[in-house]
Protein backbone atom coordinates (compact mmCIF):
# COMPACT_ATOMS: atom_id res chain seq x y z
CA UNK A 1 26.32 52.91 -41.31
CA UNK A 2 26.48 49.18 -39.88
CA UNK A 3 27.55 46.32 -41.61
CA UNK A 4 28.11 43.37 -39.91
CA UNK A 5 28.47 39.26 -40.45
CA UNK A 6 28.79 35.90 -38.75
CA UNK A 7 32.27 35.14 -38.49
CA UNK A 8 34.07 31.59 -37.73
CA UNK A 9 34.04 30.53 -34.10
CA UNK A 10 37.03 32.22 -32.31
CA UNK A 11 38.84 28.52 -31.84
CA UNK A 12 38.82 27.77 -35.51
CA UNK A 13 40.19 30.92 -36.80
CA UNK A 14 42.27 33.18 -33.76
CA UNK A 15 43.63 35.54 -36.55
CA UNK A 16 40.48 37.28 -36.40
CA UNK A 17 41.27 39.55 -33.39
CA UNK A 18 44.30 40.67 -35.59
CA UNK A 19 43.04 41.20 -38.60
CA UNK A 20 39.95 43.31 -36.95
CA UNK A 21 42.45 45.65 -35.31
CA UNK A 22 44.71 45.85 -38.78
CA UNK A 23 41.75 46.39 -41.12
CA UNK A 24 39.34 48.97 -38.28
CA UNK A 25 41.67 49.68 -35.31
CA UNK A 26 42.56 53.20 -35.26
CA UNK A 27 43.45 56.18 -37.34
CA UNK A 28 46.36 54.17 -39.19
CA UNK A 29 43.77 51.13 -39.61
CA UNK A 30 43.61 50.18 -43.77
CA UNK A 31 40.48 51.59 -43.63
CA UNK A 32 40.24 54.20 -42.01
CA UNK A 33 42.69 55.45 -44.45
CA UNK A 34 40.51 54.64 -47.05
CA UNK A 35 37.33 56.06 -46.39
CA UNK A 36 38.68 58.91 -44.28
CA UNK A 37 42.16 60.23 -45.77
CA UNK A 38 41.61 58.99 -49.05
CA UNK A 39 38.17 58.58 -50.33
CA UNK A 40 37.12 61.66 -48.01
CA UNK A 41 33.53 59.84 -47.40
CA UNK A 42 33.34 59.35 -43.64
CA UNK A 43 34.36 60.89 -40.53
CA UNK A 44 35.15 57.88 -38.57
CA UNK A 45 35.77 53.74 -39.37
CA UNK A 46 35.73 51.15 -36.67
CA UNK A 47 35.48 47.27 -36.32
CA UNK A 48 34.34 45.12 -33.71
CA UNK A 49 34.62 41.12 -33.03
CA UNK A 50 32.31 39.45 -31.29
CA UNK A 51 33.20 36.28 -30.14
CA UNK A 52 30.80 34.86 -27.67
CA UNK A 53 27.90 33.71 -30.55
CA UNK A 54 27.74 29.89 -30.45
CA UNK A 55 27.49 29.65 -33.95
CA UNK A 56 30.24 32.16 -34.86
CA UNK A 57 31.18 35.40 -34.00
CA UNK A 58 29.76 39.06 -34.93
CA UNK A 59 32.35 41.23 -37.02
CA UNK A 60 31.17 44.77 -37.41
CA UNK A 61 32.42 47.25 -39.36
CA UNK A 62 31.32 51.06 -38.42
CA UNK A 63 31.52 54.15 -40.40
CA UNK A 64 29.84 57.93 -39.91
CA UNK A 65 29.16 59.02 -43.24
CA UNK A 66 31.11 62.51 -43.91
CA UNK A 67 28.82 65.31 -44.21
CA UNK A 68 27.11 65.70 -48.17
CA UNK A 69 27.40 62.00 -48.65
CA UNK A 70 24.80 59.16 -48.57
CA UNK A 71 25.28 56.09 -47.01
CA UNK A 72 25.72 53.22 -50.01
CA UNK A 73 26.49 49.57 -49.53
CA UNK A 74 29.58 48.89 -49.51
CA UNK A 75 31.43 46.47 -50.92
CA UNK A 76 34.70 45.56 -49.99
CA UNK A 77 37.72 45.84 -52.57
């Protein structure tokens, strides 16, 4: 599952590299340890930024649903 949105351009708003890597970086990330540890519906999360879009950047958010579940939209908390 992909989700992903037009973000602010990187010179208006440089906590966006940061807060990618806190909410999608890694096994420790806040939601990884959602959807993976706690929640037990995916295998893997990751984020991306984008920032090269004139208009904005691209954040993406990437999960592989866990085997026996369907892929829903998600809505953040």
């Amino acid at each position: 599952m992909l989700i992903g949105y037009v973000g602010p351009k990187p010179l208006e708003n440089p906590a966006i590299g940061p807060l990618v890597r806190i909410l999608a970086g890694g096994k420790s990330s806040r939601l990884y340890h959602d959807l993976v540890y706690q929640k037990k519906i995916a295998q893997d999360v990751s984020a991306n930024w984008d920032p090269s879009m004139q208009l904005g950047g691209i954040f993406e958010v990437t999960a592989t649903v866990q085997a026996g579940h369907t892929p829903k939209r998600w809505k953040p908390p």
